[in-house]
C-alpha atoms as a PDB file:
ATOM      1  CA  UNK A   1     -22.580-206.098  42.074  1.00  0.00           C
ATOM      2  CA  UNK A   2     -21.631-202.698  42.204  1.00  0.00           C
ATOM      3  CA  UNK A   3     -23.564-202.535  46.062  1.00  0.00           C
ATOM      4  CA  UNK A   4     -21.759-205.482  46.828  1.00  0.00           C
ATOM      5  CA  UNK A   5     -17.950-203.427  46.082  1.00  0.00           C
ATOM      6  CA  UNK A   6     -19.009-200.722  47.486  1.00  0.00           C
ATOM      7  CA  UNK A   7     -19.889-202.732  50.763  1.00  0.00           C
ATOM      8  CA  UNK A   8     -16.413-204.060  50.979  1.00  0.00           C
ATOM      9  CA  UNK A   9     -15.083-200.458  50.320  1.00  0.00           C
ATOM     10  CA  UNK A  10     -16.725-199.643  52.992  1.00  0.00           C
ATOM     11  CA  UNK A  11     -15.392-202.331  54.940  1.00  0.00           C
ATOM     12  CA  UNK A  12     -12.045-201.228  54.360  1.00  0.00           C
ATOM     13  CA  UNK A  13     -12.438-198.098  54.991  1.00  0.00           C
ATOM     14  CA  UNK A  14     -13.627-199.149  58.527  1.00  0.00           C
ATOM     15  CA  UNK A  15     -10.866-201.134  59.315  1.00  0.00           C
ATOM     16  CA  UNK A  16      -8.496-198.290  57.929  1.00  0.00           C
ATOM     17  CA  UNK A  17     -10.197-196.083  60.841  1.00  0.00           C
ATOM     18  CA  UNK A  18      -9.543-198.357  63.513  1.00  0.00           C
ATOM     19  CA  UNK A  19      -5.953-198.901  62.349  1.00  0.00           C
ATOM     20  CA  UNK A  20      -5.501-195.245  63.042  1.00  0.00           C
ATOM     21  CA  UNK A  21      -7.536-194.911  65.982  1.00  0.00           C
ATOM     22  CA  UNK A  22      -5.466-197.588  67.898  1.00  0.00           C
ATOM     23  CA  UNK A  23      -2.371-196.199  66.813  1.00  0.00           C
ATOM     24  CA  UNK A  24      -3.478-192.425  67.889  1.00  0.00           C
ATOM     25  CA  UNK A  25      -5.666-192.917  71.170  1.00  0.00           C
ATOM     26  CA  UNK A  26      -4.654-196.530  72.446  1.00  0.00           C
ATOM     27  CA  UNK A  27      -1.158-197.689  72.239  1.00  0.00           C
ATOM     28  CA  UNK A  28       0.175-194.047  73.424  1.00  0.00           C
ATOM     29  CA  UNK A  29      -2.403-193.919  76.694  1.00  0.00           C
ATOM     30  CA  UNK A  30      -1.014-198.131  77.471  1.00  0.00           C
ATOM     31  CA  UNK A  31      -4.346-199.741  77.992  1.00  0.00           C
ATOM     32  CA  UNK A  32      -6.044-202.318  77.055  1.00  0.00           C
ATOM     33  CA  UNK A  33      -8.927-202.574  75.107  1.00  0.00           C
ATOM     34  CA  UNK A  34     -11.906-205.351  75.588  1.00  0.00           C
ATOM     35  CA  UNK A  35     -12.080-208.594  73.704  1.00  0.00           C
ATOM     36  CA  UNK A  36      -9.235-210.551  72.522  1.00  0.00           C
ATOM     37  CA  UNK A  37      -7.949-207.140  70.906  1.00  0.00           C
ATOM     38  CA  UNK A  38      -6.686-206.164  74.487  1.00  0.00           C
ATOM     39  CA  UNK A  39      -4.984-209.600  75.383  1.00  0.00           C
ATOM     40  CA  UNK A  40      -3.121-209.087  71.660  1.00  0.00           C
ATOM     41  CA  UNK A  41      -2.459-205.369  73.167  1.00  0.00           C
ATOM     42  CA  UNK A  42      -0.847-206.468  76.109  1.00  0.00           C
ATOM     43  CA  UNK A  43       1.196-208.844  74.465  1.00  0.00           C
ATOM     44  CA  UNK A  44       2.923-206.074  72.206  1.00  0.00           C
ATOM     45  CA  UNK A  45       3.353-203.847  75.123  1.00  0.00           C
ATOM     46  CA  UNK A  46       5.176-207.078  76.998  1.00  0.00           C
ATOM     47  CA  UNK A  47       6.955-208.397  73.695  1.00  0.00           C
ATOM     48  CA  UNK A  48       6.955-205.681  70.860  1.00  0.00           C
ATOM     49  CA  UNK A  49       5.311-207.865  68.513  1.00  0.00           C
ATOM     50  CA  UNK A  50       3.300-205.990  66.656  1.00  0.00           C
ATOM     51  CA  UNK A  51      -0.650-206.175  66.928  1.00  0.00           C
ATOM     52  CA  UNK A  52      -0.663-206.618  63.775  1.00  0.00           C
ATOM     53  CA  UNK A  53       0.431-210.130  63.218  1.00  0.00           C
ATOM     54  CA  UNK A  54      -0.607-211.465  66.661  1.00  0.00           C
ATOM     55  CA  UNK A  55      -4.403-210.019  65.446  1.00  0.00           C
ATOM     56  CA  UNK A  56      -4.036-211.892  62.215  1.00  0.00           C
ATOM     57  CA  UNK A  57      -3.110-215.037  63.743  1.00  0.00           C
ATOM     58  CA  UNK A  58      -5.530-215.466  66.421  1.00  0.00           C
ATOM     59  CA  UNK A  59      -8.395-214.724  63.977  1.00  0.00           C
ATOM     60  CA  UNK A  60      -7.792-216.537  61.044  1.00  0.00           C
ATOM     61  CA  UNK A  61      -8.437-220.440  62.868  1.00  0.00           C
ATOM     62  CA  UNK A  62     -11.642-218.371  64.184  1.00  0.00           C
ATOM     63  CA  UNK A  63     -12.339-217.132  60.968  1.00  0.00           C
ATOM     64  CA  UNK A  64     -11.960-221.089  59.088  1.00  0.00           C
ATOM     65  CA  UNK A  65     -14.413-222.381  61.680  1.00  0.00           C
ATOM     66  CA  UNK A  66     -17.356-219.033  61.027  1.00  0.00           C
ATOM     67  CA  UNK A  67     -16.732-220.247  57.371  1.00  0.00           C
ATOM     68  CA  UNK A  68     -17.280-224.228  57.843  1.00  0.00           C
ATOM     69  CA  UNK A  69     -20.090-223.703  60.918  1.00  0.00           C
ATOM     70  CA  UNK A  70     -21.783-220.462  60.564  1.00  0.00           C
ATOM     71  CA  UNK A  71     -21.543-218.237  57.435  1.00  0.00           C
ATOM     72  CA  UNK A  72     -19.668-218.309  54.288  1.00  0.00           C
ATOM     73  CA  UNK A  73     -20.149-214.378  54.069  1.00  0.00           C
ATOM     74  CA  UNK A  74     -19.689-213.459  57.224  1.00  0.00           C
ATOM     75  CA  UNK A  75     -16.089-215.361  57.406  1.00  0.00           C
ATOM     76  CA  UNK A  76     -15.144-214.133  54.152  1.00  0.00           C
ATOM     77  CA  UNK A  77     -16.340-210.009  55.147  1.00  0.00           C
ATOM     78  CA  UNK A  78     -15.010-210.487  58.217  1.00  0.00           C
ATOM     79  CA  UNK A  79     -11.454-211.713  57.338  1.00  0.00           C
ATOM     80  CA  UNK A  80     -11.197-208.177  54.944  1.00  0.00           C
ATOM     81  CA  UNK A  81     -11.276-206.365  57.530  1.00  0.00           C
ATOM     82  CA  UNK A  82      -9.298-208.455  59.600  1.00  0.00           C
ATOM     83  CA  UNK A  83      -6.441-208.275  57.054  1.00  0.00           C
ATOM     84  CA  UNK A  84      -6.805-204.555  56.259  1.00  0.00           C
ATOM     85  CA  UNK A  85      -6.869-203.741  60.365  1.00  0.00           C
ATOM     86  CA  UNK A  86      -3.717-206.255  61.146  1.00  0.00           C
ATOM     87  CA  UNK A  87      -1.794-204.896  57.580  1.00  0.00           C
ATOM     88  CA  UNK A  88      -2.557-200.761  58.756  1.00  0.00           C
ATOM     89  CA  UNK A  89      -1.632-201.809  61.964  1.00  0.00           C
ATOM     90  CA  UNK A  90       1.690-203.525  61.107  1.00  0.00           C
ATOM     91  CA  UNK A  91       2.552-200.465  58.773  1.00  0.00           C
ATOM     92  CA  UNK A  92       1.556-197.811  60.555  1.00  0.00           C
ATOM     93  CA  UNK A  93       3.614-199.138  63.607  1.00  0.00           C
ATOM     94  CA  UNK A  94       6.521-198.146  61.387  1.00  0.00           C
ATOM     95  CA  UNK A  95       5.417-194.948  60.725  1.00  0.00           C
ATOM     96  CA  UNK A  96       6.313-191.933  62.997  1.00  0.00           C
ATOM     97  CA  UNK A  97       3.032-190.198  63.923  1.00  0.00           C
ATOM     98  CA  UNK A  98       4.071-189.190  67.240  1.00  0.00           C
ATOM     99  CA  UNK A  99       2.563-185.242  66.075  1.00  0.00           C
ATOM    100  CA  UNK A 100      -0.590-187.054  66.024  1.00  0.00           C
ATOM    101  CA  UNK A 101      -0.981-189.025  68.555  1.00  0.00           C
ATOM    102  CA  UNK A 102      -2.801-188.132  71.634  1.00  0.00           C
ATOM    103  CA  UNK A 103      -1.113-188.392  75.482  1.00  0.00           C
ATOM    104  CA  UNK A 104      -0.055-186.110  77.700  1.00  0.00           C
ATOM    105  CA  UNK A 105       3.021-186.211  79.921  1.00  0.00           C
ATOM    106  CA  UNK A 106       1.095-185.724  83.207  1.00  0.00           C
ATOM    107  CA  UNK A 107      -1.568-188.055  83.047  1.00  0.00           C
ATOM    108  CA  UNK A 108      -4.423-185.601  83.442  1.00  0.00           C
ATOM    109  CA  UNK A 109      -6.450-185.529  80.312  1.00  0.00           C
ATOM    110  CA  UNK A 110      -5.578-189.829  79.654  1.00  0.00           C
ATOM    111  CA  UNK A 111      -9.289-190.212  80.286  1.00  0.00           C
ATOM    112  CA  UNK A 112      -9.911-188.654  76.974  1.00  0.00           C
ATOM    113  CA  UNK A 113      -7.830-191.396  75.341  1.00  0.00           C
ATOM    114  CA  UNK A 114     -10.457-193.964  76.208  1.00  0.00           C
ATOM    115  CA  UNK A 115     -13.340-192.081  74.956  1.00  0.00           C
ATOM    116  CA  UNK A 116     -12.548-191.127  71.755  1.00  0.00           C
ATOM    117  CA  UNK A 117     -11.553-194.619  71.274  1.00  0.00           C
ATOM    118  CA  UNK A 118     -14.491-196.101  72.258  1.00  0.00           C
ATOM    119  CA  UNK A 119     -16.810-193.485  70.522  1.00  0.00           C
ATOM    120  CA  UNK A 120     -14.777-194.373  67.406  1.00  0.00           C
ATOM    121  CA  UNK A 121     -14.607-197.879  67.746  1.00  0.00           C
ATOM    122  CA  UNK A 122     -17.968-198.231  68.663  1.00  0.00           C
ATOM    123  CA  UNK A 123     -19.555-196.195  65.555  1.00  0.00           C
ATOM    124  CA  UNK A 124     -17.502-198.686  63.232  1.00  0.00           C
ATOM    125  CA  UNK A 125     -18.923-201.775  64.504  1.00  0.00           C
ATOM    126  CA  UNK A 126     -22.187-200.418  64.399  1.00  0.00           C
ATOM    127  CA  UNK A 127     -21.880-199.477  60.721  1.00  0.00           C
ATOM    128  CA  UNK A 128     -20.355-203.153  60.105  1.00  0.00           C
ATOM    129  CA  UNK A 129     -23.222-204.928  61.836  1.00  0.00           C
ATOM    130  CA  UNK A 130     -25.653-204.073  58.973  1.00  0.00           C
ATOM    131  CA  UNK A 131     -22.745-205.106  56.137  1.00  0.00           C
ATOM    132  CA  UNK A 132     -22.809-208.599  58.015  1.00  0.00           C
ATOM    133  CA  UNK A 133     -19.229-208.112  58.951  1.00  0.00           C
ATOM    134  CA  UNK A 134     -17.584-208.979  62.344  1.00  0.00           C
ATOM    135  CA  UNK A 135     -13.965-207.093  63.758  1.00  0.00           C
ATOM    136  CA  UNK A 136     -13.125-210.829  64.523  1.00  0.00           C
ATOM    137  CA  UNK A 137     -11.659-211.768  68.182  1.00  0.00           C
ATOM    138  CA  UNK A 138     -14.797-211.919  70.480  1.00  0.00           C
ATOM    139  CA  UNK A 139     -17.321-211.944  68.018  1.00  0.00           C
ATOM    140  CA  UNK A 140     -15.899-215.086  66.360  1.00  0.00           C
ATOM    141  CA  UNK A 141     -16.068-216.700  69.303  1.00  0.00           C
ATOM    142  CA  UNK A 142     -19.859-215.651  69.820  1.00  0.00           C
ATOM    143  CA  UNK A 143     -21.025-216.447  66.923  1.00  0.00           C
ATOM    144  CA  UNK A 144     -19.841-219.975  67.171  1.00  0.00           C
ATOM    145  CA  UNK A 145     -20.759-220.290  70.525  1.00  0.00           C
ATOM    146  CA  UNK A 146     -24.477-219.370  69.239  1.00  0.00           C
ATOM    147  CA  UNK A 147     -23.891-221.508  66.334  1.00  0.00           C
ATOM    148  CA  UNK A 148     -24.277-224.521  68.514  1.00  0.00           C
ATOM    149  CA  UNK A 149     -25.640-224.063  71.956  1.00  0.00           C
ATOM    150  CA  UNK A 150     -28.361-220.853  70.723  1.00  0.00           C
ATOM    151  CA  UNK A 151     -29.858-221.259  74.433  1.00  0.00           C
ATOM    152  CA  UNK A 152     -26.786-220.051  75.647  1.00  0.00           C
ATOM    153  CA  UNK A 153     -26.142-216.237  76.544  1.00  0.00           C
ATOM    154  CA  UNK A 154     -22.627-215.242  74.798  1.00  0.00           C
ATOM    155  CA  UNK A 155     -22.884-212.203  77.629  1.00  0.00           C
ATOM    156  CA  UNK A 156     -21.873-213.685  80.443  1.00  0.00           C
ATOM    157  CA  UNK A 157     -18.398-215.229  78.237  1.00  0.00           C
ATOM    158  CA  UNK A 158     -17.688-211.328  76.560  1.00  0.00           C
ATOM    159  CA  UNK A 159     -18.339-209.977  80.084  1.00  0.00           C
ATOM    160  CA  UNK A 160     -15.507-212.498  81.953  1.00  0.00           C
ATOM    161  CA  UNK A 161     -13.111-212.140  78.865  1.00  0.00           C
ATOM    162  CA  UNK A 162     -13.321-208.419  79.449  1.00  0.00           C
ATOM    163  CA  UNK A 163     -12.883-208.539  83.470  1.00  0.00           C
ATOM    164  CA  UNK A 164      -9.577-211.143  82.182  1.00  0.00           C
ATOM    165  CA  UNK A 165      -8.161-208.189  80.360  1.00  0.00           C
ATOM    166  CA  UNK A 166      -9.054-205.690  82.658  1.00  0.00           C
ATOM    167  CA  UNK A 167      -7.570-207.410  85.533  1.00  0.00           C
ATOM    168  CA  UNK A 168      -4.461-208.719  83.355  1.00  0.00           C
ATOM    169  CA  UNK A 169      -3.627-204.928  82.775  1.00  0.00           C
ATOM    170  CA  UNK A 170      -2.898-204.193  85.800  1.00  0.00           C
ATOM    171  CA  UNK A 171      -0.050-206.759  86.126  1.00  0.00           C
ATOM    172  CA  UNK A 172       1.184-205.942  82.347  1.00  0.00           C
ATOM    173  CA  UNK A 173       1.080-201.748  82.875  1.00  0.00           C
ATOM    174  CA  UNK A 174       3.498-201.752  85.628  1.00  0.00           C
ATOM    175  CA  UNK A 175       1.205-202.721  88.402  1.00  0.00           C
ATOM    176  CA  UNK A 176      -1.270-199.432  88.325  1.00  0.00           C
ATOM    177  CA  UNK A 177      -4.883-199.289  88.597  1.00  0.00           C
ATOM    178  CA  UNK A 178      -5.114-196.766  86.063  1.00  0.00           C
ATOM    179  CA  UNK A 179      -4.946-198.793  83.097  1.00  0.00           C
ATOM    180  CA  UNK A 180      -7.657-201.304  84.624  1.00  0.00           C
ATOM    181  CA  UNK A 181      -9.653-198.099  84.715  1.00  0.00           C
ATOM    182  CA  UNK A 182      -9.098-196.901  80.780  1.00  0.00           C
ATOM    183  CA  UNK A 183     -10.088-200.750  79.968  1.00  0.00           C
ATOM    184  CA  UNK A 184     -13.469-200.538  81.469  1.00  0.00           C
ATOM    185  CA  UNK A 185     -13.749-197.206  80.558  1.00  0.00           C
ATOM    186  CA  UNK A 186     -12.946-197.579  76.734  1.00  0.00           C
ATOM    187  CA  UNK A 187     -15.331-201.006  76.852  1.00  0.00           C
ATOM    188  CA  UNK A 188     -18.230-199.072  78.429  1.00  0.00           C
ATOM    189  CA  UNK A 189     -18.261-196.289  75.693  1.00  0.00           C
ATOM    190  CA  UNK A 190     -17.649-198.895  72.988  1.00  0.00           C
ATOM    191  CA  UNK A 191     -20.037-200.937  73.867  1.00  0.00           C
ATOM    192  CA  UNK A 192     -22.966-197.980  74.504  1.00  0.00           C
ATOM    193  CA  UNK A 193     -22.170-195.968  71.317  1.00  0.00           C
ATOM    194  CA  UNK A 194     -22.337-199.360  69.600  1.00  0.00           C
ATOM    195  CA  UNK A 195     -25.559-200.417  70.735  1.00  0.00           C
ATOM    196  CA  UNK A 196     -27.302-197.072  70.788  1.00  0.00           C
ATOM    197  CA  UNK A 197     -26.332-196.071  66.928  1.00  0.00           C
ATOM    198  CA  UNK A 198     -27.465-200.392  65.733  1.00  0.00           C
ATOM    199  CA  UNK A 199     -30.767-199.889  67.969  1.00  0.00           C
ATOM    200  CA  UNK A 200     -31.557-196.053  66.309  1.00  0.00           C
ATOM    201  CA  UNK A 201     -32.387-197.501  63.003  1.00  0.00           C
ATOM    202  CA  UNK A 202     -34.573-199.905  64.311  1.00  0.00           C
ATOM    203  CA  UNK A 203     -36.912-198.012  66.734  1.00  0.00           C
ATOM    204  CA  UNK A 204     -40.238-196.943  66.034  1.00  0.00           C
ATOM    205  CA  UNK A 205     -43.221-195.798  68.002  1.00  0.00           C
ATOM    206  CA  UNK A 206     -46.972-197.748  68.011  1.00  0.00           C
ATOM    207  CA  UNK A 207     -50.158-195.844  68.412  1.00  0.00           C
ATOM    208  CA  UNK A 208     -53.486-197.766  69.059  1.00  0.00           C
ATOM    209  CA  UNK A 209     -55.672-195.048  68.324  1.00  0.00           C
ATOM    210  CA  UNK A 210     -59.797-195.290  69.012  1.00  0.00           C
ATOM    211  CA  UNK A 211     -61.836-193.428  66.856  1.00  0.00           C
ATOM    212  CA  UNK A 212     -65.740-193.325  65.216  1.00  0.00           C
ATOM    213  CA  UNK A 213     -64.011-192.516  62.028  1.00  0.00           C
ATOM    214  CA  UNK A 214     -61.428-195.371  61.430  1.00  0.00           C
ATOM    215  CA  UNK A 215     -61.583-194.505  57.373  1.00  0.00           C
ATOM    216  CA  UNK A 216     -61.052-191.246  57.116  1.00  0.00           C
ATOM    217  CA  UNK A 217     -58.455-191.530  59.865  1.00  0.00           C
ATOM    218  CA  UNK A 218     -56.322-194.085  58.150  1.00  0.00           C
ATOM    219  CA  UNK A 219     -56.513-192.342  55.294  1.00  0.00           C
ATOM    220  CA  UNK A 220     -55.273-189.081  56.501  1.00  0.00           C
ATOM    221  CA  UNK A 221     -51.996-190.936  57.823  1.00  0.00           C
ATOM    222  CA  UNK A 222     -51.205-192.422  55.067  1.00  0.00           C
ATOM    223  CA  UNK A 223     -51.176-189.847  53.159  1.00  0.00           C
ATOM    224  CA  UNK A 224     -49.052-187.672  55.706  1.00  0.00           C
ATOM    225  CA  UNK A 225     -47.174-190.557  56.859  1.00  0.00           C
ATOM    226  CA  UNK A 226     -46.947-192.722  54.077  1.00  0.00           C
ATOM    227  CA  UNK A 227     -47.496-195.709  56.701  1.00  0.00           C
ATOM    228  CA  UNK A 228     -50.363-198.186  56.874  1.00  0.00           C
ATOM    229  CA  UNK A 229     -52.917-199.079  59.645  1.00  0.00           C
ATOM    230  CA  UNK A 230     -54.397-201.847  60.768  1.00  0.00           C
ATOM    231  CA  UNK A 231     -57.684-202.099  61.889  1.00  0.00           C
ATOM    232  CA  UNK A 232     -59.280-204.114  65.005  1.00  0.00           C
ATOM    233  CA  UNK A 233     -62.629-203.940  66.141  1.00  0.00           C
ATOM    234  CA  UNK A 234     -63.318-202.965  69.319  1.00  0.00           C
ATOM    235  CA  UNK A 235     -65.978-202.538  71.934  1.00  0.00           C
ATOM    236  CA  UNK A 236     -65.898-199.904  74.856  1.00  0.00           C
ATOM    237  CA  UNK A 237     -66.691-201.590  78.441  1.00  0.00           C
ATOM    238  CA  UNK A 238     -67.622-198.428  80.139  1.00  0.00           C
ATOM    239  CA  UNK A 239     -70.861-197.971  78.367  1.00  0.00           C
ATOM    240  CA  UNK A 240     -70.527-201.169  75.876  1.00  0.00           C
ATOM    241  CA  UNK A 241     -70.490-199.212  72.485  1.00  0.00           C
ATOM    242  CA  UNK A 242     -68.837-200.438  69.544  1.00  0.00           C
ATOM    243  CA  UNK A 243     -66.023-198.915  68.218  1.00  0.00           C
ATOM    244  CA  UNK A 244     -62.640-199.100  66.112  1.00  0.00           C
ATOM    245  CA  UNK A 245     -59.022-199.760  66.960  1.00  0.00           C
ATOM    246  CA  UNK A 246     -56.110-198.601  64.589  1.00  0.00           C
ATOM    247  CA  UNK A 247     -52.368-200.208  65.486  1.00  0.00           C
ATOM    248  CA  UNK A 248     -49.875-198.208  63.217  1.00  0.00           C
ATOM    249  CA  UNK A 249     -46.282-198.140  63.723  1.00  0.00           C
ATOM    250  CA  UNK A 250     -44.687-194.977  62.553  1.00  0.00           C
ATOM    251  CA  UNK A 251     -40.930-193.723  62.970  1.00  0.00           C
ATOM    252  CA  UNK A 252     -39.697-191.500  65.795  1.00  0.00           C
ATOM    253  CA  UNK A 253     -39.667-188.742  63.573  1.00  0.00           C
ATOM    254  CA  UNK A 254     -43.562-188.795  62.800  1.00  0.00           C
ATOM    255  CA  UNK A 255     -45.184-188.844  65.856  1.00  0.00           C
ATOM    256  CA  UNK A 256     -45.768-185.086  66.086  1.00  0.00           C
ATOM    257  CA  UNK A 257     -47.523-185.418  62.968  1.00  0.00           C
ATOM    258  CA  UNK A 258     -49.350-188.166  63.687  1.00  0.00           C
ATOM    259  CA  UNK A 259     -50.171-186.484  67.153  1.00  0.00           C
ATOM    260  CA  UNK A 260     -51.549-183.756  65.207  1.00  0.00           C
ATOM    261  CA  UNK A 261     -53.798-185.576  62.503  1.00  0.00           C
ATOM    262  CA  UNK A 262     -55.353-187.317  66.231  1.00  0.00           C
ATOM    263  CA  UNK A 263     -56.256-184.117  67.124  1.00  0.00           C
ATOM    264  CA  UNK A 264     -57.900-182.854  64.689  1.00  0.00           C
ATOM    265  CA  UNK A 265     -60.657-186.003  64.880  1.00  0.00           C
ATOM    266  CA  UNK A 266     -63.080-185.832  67.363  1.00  0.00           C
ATOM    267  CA  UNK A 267     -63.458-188.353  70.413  1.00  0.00           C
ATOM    268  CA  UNK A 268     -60.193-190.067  69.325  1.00  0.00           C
ATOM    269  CA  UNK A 269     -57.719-190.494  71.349  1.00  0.00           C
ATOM    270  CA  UNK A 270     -54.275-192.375  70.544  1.00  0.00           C
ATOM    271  CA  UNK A 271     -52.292-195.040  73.217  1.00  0.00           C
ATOM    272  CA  UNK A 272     -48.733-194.734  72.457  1.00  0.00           C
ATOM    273  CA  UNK A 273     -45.904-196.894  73.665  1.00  0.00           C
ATOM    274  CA  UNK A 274     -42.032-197.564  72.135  1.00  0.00           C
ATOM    275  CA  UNK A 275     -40.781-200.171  69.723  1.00  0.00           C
ATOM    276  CA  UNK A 276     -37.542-201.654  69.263  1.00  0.00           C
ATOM    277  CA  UNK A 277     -37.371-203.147  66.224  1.00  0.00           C
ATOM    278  CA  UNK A 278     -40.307-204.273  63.482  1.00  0.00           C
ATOM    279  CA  UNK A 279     -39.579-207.426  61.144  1.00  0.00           C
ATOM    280  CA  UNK A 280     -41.064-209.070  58.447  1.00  0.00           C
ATOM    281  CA  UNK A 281     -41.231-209.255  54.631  1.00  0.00           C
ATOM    282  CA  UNK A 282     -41.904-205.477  53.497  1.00  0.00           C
ATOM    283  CA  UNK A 283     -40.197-202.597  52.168  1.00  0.00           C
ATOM    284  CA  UNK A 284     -38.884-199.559  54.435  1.00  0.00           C
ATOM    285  CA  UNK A 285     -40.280-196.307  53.479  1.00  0.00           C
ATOM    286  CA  UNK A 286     -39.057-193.068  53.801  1.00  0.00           C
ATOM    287  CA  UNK A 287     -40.620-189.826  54.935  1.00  0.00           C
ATOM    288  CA  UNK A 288     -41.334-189.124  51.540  1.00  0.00           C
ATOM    289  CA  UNK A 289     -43.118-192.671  50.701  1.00  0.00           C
ATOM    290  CA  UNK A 290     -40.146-193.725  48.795  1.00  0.00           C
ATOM    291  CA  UNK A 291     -38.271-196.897  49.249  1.00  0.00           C
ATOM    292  CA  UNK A 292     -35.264-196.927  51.140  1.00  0.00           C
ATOM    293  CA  UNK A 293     -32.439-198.328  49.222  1.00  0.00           C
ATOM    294  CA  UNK A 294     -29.582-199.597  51.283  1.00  0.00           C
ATOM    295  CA  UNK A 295     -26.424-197.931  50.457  1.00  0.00           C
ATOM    296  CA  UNK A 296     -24.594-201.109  51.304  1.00  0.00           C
ATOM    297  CA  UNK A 297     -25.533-205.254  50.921  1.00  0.00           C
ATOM    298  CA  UNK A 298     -26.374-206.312  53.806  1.00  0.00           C
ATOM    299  CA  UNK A 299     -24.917-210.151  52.656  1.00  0.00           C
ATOM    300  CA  UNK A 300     -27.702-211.798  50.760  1.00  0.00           C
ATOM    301  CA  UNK A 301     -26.259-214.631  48.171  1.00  0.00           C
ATOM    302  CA  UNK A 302     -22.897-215.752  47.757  1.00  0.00           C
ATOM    303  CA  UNK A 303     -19.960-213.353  48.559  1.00  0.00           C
ATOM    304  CA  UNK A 304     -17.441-211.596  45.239  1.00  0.00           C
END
């Protein structure tokens, strides 16, 4: 339970950063963002309406259908930091942080707007991800889209909905190309930091190492590296000898050390090669052979 509050503090907290980091880096450099986020954009810069509400209305029919088709959890995570990002928005709107926000009266250093907010907004998502918690719009749609045709690649539909808003900009920001460019700008770095930061945690390297001493070997790393081996026997073509094959996947962090404990066996010699993301039923160690604990639920069981 109390992983489970702190998860949606968390949340919260997320949504509170994004609040801020549209009000500070995206409404004063007038772009768009990607997703549906930047068509509700471009309708407050056309109408004055405030993000806020047209965020919250396009995402709670999305929201009712994730929570009849797809995931009780997910719709119910997902909709908290809806709410919190549409109420910030709404209220902060009112507010006067003009001292804050960043644009200059030139146009020379707008590029910077962009980046931040994609570095920003990126990091977020990839911190929700884990939490099993969507920022709505897009992925909605995905997830229903995957929901029933799984064969199908959601890309291809983010990608067009993106060029839409990109394109759509330029009409809506007084007919310049600069905002077109801010939109695929703030998308690209969104989109990279997002992936990059999810696809860290999951990495890992695999050694196949052959060795005459497969024992003594696989003891020696997991005692340093508090990892198991697996052992395959092999035979060597080149002059038909028997010999032993150990597959161990280690993080990115240990492969100096497992480099070294190779070294010091003789005629061993290790294959190496990246990996970019290991699944199954065990527990996730840490450097020191402790169990990771999760600081936040990652969604298991019913939802609080």
């Amino acid at each position: 339970m109390r992983k489970k509050i702190l998860t949606y503090c968390a949340i919260v907290l997320l949504a509170a950063v994004c609040a801020v980091n549209y009000q500070i880096f995206v409404f004063p450099n007038r772009f768009a963002p990607s997703g549906l986020n930047g068509i509700c954009t471009m309708i407050q810069h056309v109408t004055g309406i405030s993000m806020g509400y047209l965020y919250l209305a396009v995402n709670f029919p999305l929201a009712m259908l994730v929570y009849k088709r797809v995931s009780r959890i997910l719709a119910i995570r997902s909709m908290v930091y809806v709410i919190t990002f549409s109420v910030l928005l709404a209220v902060l709107g009112e507010a006067d942080l003009g001292r804050f926000a960043y644009e200059t009266a030139n146009g020379t250093s707008t590029i910077l707007g962009p980046l931040v907010a994609g570095i920003i907004s990126g990091s977020c998502y990839s911190l929700l991800i884990p939490a099993c918690t969507f920022m709505g719009g897009t992925d909605f749609i995905a997830s229903l889209i995957h929901k029933s045709r799984p064969d199908q690649n959601f890309f291809w539909i983010s990608f067009a909905i993106n060029i839409l808003v990109a394109a759509s900009s330029y009409f809506v920001y007084d007919f310049q190309i600069e905002p077109v460019i801010l939109c695929i700008l703030y998308s690209f770095m969104s989109s990279t930091v997002s992936d990059r930061m999810v696809k860290s945690g999951r990495e890992a390297v695999r050694f196949e190492i052959i060795t005459d001493k497969p024992k003594e070997l696989s003891d020696d790393i997991i005692a340093k590296t508090h990892h198991s081996t697996t052992l395959v026997p092999g035979k060597g073509m080149f002059q038909g000898k028997q010999t032993n094959v150990l597959i161990c996947v280690i993080n990115k962090a240990q492969v100096s050390i497992l480099s070294e404990i190779i070294r010091s066996y003789p005629r061993t010699f290790a294959i190496m090669g990246p990996v970019t993301q290991v699944v199954g039923n065990f527990k996730h160690l840490k450097n020191d052979g402790k169990a990771v604990n999760n600081l936040l639920d990652g969604g298991d069981g019913p939802a609080i």
